[in-house]
PDB file of N, CA and C in Angstrom:
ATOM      1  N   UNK A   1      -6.768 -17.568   0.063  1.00  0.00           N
ATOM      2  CA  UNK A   1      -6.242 -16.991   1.291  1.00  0.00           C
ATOM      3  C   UNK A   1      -7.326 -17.106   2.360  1.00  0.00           C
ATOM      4  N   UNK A   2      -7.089 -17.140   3.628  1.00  0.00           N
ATOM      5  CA  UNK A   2      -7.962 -17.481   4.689  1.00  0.00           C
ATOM      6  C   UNK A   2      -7.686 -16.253   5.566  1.00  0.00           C
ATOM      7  N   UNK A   3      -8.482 -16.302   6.552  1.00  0.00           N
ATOM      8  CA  UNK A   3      -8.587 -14.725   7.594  1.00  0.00           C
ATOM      9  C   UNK A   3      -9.104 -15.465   9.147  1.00  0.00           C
ATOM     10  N   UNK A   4      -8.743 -15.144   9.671  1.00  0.00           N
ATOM     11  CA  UNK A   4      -9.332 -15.569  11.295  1.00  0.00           C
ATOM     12  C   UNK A   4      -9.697 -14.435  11.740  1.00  0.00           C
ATOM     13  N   UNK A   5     -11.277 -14.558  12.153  1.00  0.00           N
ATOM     14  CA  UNK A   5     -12.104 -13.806  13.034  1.00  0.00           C
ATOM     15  C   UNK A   5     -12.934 -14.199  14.245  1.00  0.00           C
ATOM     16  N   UNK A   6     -12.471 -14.025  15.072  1.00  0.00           N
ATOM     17  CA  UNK A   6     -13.228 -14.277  16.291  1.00  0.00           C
ATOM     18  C   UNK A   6     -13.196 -15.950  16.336  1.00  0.00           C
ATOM     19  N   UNK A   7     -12.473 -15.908  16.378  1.00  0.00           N
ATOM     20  CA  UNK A   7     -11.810 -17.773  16.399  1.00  0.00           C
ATOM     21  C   UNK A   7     -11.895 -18.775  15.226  1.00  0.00           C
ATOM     22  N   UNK A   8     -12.779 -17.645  14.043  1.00  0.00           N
ATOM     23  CA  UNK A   8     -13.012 -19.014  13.321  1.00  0.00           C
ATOM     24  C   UNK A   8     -12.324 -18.782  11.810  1.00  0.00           C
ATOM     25  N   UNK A   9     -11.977 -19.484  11.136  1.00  0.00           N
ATOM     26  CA  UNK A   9     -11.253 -19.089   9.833  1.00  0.00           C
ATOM     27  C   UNK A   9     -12.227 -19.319   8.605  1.00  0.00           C
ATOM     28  N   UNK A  10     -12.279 -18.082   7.750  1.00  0.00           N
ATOM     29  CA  UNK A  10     -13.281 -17.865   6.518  1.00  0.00           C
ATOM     30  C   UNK A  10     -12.004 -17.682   5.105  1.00  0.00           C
ATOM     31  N   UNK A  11     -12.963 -18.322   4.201  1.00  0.00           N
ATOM     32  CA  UNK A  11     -11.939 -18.219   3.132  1.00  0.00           C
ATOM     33  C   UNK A  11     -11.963 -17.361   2.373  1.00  0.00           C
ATOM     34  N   UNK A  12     -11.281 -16.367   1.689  1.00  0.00           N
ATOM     35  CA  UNK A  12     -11.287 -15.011   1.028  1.00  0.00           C
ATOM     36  C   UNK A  12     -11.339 -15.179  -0.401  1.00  0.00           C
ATOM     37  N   UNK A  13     -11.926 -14.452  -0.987  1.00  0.00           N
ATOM     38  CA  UNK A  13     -11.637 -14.582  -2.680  1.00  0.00           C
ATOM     39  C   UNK A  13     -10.597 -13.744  -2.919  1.00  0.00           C
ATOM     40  N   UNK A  14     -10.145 -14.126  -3.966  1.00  0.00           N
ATOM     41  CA  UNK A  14      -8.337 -13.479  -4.828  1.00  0.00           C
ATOM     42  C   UNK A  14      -9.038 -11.827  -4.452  1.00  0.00           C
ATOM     43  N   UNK A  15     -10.214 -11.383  -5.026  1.00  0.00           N
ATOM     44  CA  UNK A  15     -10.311  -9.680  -4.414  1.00  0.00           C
ATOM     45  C   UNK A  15     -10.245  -9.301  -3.265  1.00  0.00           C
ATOM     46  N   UNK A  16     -10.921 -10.098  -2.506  1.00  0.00           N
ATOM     47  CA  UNK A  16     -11.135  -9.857  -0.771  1.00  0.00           C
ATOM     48  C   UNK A  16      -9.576  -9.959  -0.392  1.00  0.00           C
ATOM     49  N   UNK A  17      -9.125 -10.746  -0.441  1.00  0.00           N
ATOM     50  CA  UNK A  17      -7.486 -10.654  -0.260  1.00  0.00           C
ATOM     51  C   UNK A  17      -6.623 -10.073  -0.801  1.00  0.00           C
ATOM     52  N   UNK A  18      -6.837  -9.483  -1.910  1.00  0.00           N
ATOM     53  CA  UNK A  18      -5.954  -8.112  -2.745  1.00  0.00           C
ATOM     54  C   UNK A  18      -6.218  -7.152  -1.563  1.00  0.00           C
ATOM     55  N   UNK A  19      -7.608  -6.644  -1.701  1.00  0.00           N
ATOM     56  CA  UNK A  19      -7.942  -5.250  -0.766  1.00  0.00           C
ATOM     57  C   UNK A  19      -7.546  -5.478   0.766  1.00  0.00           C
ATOM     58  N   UNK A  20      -7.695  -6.806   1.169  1.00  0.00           N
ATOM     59  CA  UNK A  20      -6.883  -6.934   2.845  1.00  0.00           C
ATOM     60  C   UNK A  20      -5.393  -6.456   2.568  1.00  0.00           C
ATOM     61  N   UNK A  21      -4.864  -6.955   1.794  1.00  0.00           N
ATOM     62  CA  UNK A  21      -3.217  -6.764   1.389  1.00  0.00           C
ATOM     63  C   UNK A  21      -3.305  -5.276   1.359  1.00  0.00           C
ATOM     64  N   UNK A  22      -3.852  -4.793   0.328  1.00  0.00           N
ATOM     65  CA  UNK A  22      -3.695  -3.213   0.081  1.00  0.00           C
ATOM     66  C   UNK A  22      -3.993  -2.451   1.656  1.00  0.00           C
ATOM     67  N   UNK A  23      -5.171  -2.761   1.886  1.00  0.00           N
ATOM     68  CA  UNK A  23      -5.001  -2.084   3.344  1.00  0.00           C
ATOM     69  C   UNK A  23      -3.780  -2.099   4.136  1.00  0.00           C
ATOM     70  N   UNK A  24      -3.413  -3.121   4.455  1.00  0.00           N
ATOM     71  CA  UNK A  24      -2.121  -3.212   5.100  1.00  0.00           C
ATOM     72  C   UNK A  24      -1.353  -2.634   4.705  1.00  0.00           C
ATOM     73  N   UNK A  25      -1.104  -2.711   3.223  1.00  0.00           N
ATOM     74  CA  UNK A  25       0.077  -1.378   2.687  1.00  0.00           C
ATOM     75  C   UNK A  25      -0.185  -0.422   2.730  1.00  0.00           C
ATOM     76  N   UNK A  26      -1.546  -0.190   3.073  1.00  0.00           N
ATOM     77  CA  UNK A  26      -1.880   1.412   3.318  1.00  0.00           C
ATOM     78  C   UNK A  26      -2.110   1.864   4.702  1.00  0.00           C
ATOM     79  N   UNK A  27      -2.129   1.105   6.146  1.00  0.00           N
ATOM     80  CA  UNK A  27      -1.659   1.066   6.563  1.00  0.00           C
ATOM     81  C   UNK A  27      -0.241   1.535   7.514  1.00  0.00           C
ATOM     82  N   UNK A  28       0.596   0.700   6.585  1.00  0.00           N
ATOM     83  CA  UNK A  28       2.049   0.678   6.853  1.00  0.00           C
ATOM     84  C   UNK A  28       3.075   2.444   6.551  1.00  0.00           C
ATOM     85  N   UNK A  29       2.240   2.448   5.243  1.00  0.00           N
ATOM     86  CA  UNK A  29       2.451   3.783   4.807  1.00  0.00           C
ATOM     87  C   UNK A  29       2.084   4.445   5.995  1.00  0.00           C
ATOM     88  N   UNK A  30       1.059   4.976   6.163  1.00  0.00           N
ATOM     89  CA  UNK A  30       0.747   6.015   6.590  1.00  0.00           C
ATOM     90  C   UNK A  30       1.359   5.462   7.913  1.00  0.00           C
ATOM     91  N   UNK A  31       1.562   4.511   8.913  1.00  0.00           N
ATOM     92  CA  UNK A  31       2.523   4.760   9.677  1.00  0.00           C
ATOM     93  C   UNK A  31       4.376   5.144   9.483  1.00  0.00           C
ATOM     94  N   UNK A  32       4.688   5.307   8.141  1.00  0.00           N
ATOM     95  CA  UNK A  32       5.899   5.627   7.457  1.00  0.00           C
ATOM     96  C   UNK A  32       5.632   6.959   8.031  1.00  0.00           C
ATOM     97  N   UNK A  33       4.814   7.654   7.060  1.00  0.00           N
ATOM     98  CA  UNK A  33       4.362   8.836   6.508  1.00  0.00           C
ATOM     99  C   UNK A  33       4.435   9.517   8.204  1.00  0.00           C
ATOM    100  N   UNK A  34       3.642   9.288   8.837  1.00  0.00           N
ATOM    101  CA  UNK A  34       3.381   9.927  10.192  1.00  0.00           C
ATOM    102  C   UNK A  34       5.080  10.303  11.041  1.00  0.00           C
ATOM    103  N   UNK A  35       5.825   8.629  10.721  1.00  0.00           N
ATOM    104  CA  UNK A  35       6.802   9.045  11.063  1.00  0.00           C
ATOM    105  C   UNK A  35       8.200   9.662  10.560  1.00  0.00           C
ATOM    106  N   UNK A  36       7.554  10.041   9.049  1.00  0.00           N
ATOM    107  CA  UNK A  36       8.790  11.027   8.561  1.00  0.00           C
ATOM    108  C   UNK A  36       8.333  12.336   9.027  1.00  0.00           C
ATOM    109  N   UNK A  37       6.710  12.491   9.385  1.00  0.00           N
ATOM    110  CA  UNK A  37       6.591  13.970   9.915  1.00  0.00           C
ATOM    111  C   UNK A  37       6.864  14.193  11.169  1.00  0.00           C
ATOM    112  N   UNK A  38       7.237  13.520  11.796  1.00  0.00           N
ATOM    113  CA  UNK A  38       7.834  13.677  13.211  1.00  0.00           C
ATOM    114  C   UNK A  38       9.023  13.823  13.353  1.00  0.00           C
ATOM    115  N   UNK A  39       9.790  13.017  12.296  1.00  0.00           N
ATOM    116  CA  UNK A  39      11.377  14.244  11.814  1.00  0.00           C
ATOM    117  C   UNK A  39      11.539  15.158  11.372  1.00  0.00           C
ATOM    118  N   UNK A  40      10.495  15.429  10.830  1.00  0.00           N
ATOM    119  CA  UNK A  40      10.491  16.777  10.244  1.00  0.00           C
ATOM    120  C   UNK A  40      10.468  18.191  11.040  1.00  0.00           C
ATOM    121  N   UNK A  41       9.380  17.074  12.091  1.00  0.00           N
ATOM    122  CA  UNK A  41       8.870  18.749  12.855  1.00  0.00           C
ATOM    123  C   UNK A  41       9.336  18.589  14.271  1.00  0.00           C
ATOM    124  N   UNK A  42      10.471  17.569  14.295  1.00  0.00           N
ATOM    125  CA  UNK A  42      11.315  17.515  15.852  1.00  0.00           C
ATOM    126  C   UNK A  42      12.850  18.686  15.837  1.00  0.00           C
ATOM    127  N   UNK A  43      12.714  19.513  16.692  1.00  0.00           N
ATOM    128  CA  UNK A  43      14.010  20.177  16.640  1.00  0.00           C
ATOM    129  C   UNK A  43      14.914  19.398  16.879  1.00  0.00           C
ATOM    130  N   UNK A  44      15.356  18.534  17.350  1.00  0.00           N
ATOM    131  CA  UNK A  44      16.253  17.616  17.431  1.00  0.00           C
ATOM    132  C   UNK A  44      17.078  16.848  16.125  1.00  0.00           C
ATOM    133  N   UNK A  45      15.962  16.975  14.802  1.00  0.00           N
ATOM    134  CA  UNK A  45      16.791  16.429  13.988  1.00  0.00           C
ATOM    135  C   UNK A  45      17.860  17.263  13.132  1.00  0.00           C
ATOM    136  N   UNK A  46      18.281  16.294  12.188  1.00  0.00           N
ATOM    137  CA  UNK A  46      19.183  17.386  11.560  1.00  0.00           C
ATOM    138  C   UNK A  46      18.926  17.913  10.202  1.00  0.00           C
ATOM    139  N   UNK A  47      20.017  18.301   9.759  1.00  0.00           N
ATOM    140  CA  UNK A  47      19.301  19.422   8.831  1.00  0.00           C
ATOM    141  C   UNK A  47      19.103  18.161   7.622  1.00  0.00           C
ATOM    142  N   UNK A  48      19.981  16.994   7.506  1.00  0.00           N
ATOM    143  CA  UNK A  48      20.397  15.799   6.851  1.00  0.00           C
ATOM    144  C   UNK A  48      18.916  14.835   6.860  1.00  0.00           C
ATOM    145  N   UNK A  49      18.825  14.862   8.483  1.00  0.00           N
ATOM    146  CA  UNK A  49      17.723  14.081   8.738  1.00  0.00           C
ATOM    147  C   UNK A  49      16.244  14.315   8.079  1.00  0.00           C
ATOM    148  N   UNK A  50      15.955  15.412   8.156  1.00  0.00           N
ATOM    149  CA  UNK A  50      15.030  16.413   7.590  1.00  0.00           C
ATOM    150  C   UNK A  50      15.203  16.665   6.333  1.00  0.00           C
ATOM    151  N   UNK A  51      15.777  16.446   5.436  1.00  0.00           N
ATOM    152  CA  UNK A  51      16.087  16.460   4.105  1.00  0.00           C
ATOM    153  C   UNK A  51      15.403  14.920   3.058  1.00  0.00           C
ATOM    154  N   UNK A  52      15.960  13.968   4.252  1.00  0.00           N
ATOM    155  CA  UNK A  52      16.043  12.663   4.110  1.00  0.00           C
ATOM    156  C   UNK A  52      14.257  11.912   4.293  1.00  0.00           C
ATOM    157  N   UNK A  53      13.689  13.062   5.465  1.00  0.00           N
ATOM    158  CA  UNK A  53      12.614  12.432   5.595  1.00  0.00           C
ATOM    159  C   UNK A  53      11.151  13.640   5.036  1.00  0.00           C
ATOM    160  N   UNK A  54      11.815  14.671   4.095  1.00  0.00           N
ATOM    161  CA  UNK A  54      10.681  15.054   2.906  1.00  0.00           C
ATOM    162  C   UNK A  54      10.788  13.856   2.269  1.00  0.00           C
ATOM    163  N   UNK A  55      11.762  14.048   1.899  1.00  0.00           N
ATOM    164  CA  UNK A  55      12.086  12.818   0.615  1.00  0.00           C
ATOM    165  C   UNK A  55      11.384  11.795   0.532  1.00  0.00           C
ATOM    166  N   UNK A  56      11.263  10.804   1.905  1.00  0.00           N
ATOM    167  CA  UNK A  56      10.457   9.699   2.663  1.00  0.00           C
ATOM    168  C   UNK A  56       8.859  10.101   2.149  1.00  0.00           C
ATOM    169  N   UNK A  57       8.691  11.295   3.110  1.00  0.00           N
ATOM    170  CA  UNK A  57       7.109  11.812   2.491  1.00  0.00           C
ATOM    171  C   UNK A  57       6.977  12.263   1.262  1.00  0.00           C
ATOM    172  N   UNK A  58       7.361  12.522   0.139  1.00  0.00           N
ATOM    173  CA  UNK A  58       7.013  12.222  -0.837  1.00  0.00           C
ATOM    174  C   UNK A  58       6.752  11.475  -1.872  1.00  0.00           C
ATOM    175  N   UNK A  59       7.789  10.731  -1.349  1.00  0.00           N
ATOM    176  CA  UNK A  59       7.601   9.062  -1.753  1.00  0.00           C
ATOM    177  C   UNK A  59       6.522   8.069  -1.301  1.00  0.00           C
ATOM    178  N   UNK A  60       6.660   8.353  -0.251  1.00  0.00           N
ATOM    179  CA  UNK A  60       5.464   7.603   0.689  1.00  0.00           C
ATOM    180  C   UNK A  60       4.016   7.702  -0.060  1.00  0.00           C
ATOM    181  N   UNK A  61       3.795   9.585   0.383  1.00  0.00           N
ATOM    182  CA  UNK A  61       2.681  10.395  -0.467  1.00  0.00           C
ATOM    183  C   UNK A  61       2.134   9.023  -1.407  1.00  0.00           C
ATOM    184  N   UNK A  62       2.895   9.548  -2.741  1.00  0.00           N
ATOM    185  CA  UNK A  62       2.847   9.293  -3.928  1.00  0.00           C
ATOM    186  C   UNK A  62       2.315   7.388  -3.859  1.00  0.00           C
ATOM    187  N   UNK A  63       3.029   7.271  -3.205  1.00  0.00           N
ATOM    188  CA  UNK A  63       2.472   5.287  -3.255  1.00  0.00           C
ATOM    189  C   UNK A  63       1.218   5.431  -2.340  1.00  0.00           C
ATOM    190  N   UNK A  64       1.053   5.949  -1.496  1.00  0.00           N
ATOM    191  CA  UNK A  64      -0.179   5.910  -0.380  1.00  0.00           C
ATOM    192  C   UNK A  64      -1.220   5.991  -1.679  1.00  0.00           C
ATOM    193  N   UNK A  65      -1.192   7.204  -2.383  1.00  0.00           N
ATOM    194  CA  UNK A  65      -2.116   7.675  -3.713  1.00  0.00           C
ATOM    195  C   UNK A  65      -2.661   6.701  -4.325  1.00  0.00           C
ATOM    196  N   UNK A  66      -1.652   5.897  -4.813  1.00  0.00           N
ATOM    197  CA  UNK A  66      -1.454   4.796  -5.604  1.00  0.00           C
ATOM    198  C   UNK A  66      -2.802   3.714  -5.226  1.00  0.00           C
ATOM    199  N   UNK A  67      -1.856   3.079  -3.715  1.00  0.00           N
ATOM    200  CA  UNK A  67      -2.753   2.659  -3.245  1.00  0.00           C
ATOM    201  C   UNK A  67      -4.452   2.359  -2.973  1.00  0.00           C
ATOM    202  N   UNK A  68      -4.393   3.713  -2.850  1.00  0.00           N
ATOM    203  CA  UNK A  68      -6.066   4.335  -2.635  1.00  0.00           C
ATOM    204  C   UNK A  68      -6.739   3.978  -4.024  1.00  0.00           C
ATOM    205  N   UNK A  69      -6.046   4.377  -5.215  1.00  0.00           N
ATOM    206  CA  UNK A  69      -6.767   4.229  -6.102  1.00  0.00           C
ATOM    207  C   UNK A  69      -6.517   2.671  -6.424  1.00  0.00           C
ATOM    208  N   UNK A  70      -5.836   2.123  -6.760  1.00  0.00           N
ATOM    209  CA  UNK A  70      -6.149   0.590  -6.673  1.00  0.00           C
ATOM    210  C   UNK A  70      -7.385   0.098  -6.076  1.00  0.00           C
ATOM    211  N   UNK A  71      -7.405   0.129  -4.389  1.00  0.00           N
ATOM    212  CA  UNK A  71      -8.217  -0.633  -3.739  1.00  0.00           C
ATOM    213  C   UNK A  71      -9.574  -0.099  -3.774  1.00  0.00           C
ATOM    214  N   UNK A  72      -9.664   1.145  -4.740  1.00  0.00           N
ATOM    215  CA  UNK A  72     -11.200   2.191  -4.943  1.00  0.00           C
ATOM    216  C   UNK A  72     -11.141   1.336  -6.490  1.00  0.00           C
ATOM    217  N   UNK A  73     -10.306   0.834  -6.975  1.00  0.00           N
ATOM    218  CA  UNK A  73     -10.555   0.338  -8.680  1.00  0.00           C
ATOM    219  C   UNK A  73     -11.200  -0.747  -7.931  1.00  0.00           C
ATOM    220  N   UNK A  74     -10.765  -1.746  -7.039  1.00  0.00           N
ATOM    221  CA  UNK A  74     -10.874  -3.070  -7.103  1.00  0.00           C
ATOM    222  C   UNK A  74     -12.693  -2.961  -6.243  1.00  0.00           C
ATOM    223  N   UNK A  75     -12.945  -2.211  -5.692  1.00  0.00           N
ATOM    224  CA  UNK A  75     -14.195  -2.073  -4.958  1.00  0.00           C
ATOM    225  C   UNK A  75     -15.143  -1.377  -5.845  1.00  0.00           C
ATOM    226  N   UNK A  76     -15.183  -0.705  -6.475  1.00  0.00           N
ATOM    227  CA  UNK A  76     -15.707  -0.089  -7.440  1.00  0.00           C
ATOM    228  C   UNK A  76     -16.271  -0.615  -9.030  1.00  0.00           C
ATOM    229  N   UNK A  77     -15.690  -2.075  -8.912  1.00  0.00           N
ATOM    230  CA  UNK A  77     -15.697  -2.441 -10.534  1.00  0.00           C
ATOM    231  C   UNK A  77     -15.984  -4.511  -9.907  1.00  0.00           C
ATOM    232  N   UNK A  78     -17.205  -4.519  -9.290  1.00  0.00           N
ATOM    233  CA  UNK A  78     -17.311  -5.844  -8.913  1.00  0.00           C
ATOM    234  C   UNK A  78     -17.184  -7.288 -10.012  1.00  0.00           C
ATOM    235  N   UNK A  79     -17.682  -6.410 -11.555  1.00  0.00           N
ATOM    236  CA  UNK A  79     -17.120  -7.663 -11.848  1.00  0.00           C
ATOM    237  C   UNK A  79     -16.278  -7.886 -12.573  1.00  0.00           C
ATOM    238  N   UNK A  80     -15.109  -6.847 -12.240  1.00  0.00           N
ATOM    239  CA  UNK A  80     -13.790  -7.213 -13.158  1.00  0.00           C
ATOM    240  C   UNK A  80     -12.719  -8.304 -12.684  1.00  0.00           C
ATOM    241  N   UNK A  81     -12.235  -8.844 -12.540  1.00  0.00           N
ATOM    242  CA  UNK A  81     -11.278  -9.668 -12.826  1.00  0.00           C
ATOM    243  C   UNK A  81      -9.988  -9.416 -12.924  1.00  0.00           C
ATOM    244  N   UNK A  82      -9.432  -9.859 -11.228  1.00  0.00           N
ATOM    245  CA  UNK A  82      -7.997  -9.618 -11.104  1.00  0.00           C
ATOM    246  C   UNK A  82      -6.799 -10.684 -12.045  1.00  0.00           C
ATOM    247  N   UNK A  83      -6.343  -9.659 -12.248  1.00  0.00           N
ATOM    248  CA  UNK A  83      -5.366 -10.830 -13.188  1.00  0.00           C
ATOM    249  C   UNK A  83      -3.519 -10.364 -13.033  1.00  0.00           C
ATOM    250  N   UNK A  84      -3.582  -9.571 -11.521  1.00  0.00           N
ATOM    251  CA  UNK A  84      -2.144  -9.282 -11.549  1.00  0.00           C
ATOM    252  C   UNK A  84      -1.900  -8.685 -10.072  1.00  0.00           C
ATOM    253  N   UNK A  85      -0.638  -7.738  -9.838  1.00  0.00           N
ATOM    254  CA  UNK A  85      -0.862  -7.735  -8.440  1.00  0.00           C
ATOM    255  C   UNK A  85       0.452  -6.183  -8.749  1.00  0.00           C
ATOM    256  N   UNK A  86      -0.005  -5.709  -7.793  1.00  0.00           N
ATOM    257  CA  UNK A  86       0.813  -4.097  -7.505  1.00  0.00           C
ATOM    258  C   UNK A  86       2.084  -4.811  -5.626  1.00  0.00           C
ATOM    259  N   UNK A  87       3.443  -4.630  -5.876  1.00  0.00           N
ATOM    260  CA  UNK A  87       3.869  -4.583  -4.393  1.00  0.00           C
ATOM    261  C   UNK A  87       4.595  -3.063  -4.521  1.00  0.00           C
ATOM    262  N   UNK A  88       4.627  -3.065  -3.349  1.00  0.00           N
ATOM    263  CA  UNK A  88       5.796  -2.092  -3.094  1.00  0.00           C
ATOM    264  C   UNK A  88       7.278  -2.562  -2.384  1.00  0.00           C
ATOM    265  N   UNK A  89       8.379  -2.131  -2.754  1.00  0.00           N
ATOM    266  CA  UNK A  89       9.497  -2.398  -2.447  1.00  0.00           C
ATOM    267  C   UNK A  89      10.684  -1.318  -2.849  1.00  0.00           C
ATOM    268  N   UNK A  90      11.636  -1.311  -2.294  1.00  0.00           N
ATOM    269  CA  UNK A  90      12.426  -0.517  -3.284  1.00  0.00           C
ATOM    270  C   UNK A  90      13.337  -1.077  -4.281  1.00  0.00           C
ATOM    271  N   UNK A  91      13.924  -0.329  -4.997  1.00  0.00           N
ATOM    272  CA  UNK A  91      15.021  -0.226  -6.453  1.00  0.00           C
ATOM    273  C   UNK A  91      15.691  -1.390  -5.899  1.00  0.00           C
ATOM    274  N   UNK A  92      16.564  -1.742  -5.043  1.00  0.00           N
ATOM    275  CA  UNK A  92      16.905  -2.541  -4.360  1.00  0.00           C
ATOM    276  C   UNK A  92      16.616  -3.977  -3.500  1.00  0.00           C
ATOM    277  N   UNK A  93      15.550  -3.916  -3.993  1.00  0.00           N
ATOM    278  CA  UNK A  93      14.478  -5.498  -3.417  1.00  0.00           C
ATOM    279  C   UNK A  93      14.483  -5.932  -4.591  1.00  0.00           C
ATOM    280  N   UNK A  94      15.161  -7.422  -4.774  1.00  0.00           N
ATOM    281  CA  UNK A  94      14.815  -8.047  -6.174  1.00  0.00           C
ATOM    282  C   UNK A  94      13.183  -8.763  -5.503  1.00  0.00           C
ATOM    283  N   UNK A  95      12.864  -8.607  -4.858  1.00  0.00           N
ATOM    284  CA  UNK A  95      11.928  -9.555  -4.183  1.00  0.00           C
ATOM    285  C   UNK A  95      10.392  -8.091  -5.122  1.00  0.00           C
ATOM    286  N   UNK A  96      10.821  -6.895  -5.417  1.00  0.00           N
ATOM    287  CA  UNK A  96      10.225  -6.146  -5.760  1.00  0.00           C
ATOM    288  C   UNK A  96       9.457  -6.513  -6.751  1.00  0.00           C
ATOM    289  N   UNK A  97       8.245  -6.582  -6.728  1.00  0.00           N
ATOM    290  CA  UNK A  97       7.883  -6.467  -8.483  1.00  0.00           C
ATOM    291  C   UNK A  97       6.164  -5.493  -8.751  1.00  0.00           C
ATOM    292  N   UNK A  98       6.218  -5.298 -10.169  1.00  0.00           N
ATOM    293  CA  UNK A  98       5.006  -4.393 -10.323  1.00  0.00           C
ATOM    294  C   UNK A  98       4.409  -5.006 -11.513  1.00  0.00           C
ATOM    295  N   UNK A  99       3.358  -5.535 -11.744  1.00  0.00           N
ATOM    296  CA  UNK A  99       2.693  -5.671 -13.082  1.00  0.00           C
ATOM    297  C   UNK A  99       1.189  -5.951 -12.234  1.00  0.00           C
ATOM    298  N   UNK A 100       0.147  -6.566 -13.534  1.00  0.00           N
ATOM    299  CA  UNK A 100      -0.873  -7.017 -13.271  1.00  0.00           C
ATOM    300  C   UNK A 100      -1.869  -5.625 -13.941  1.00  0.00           C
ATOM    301  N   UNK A 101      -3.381  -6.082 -13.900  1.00  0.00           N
ATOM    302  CA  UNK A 101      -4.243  -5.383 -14.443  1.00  0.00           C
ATOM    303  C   UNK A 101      -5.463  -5.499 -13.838  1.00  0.00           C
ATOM    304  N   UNK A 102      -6.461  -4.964 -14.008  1.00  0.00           N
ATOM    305  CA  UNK A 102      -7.895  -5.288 -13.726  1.00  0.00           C
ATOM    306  C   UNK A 102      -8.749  -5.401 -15.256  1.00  0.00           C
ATOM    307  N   UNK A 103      -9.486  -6.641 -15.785  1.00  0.00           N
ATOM    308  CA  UNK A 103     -10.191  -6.571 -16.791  1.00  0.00           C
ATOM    309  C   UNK A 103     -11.620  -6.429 -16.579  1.00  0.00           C
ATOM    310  N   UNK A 104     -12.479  -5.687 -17.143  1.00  0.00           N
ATOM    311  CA  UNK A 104     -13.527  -5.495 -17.161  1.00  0.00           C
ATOM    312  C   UNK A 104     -14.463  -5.441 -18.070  1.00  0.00           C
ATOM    313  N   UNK A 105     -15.576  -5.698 -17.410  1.00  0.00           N
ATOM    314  CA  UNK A 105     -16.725  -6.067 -19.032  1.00  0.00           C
ATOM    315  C   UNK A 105     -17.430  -4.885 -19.233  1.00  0.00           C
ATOM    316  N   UNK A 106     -17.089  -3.747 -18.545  1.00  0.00           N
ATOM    317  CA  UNK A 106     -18.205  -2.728 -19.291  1.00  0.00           C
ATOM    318  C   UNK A 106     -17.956  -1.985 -19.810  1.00  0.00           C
TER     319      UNK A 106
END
């Protein structure tokens, strides 16, 4: 995977580009997250809406978590060896998938 900075393009290793990815999903979340709490705490919504968007934040929560600890495994353990990959999607995304591991020598 490659990255452009300041005009010029550098090439990433399979980790450096896991943890760019994860950021972004972490990220994305927490712009989820921010905006299920703004339904929450708008009088304007409904009682439906507000039901709908705990739900959102707890879900969200729970993968944000996830997240964190992944990209603290993958920074934390320099010489293990990615051999799989975490997405997020829902029940409904065949495009969804979850496997993969981190191996390590110590």
């Amino acid at each position: 995977m490659t990255m452009e900075t300041n005009g010029s393009t550098i090439e990433l290793s399979p980790r450096e580009a896991r943890i760019q990815k994860i950021d972004q999903e972490i990220q994305q979340l927490e712009t989820w997250i921010d905006a299920s709490k703004e339904t929450v705490a708008s009088p304007d919504s409904s009682a439906e809406d507000i039901a709908e968007a705990n739900v959102d934040l707890e879900t969200f929560t729970g993968a944000l978590g996830k997240k964190h600890a992944e990209r603290e495994m993958l920074t934390d353990a320099p010489e293990a060896e990615i051999t799989g990959y975490i997405e997020l999607g829902d029940d409904n995304d065949e495009e969804s998938e979850i496997g993969g591991s981190v191996e390590s020598d110590r």
